[in-house]
Protein backbone atom coordinates (compact mmCIF):
# COMPACT_ATOMS: atom_id res chain seq x y z
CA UNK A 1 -94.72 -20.83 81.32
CA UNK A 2 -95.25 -19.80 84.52
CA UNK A 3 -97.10 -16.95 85.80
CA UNK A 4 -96.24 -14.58 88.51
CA UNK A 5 -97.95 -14.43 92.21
CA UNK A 6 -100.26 -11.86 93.37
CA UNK A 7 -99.88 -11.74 97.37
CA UNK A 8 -101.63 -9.42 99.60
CA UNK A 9 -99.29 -9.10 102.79
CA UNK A 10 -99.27 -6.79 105.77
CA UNK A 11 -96.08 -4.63 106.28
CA UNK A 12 -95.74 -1.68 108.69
CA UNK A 13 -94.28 1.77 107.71
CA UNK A 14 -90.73 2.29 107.87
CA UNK A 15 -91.07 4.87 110.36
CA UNK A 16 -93.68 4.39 112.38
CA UNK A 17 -94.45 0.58 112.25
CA UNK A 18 -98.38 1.45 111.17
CA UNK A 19 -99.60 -1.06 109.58
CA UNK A 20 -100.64 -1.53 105.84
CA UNK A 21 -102.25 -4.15 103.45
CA UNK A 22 -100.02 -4.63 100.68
CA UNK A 23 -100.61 -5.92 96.83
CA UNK A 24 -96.74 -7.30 96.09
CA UNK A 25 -96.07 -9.10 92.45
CA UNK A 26 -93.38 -11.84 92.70
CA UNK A 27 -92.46 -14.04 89.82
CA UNK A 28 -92.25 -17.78 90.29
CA UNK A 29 -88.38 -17.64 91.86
CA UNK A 30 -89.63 -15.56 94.32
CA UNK A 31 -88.34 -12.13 93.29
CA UNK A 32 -90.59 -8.88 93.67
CA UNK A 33 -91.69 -7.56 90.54
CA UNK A 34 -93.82 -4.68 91.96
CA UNK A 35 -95.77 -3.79 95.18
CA UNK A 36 -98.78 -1.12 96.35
CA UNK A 37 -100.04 -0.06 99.64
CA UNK A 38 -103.95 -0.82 99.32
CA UNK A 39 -104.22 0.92 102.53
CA UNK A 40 -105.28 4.48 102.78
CA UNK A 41 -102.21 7.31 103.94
CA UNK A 42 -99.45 5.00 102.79
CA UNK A 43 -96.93 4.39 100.20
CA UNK A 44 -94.40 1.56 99.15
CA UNK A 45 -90.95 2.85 98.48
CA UNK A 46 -89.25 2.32 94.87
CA UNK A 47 -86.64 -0.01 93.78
CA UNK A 48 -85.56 -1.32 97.10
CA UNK A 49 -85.57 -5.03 96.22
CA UNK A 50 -88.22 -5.71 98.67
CA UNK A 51 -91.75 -4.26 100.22
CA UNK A 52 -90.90 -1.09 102.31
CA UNK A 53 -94.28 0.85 103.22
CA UNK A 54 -94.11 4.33 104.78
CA UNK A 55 -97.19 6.49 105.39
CA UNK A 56 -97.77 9.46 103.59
CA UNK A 57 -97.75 11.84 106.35
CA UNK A 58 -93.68 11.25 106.72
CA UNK A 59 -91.08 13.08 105.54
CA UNK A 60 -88.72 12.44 103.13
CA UNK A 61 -85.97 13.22 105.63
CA UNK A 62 -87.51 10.92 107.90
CA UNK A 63 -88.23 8.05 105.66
CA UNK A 64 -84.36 8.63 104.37
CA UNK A 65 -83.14 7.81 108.12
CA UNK A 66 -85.57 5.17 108.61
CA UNK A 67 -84.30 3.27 105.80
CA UNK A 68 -80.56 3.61 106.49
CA UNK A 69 -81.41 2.31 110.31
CA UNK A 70 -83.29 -0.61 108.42
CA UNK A 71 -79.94 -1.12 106.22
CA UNK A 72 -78.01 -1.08 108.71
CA UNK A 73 -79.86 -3.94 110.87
CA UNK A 74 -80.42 -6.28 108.06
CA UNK A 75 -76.29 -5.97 107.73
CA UNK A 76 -76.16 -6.90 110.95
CA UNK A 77 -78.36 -9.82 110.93
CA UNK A 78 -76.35 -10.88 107.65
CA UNK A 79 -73.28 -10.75 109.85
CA UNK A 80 -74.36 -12.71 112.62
CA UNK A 81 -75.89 -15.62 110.46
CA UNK A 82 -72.51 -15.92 108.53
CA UNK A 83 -70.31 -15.84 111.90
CA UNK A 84 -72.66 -18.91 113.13
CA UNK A 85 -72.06 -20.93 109.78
């Protein structure tokens, strides 16, 4: 049996791009199990499928729009990679 991988990673907030040590879980496959901001003044945002980190000082409104903007680039970039296959 395998055991999952502890990983500490940097990953800038959502918002502002201010950077934060991160403590992310993955199992063996490579899928997040669970992540925390070790940083002080940050957070990692819930059940996104991947580490988001936002500071604490943001809003929620403001987090909110970061993270559609963030959706809505990774769709993009999804688009463009299957248009060059």
């Amino acid at each position: 049996m395998s055991e999952n991988n502890n990983v500490v990673e940097f990953h800038g907030c959502i918002v502002c791009a201010r950077l934060f040590n991160v403590l992310a879980v993955y199992t063996p496959d490579g899928k997040l199990v669970d992540s925390s901001v070790t940083s002080p003044g940050g957070h990692c945002l819930p059940n996104k499928g991947q580490v988001l980190a936002a500071c604490d000082t943001h809003t929620a409104e403001d987090i909110d729009a970061a993270y559609k903007r963030w959706l809505s680039r990774n769709e993009r970039e999804l688009a463009d990679e299957q248009e060059d296959e």
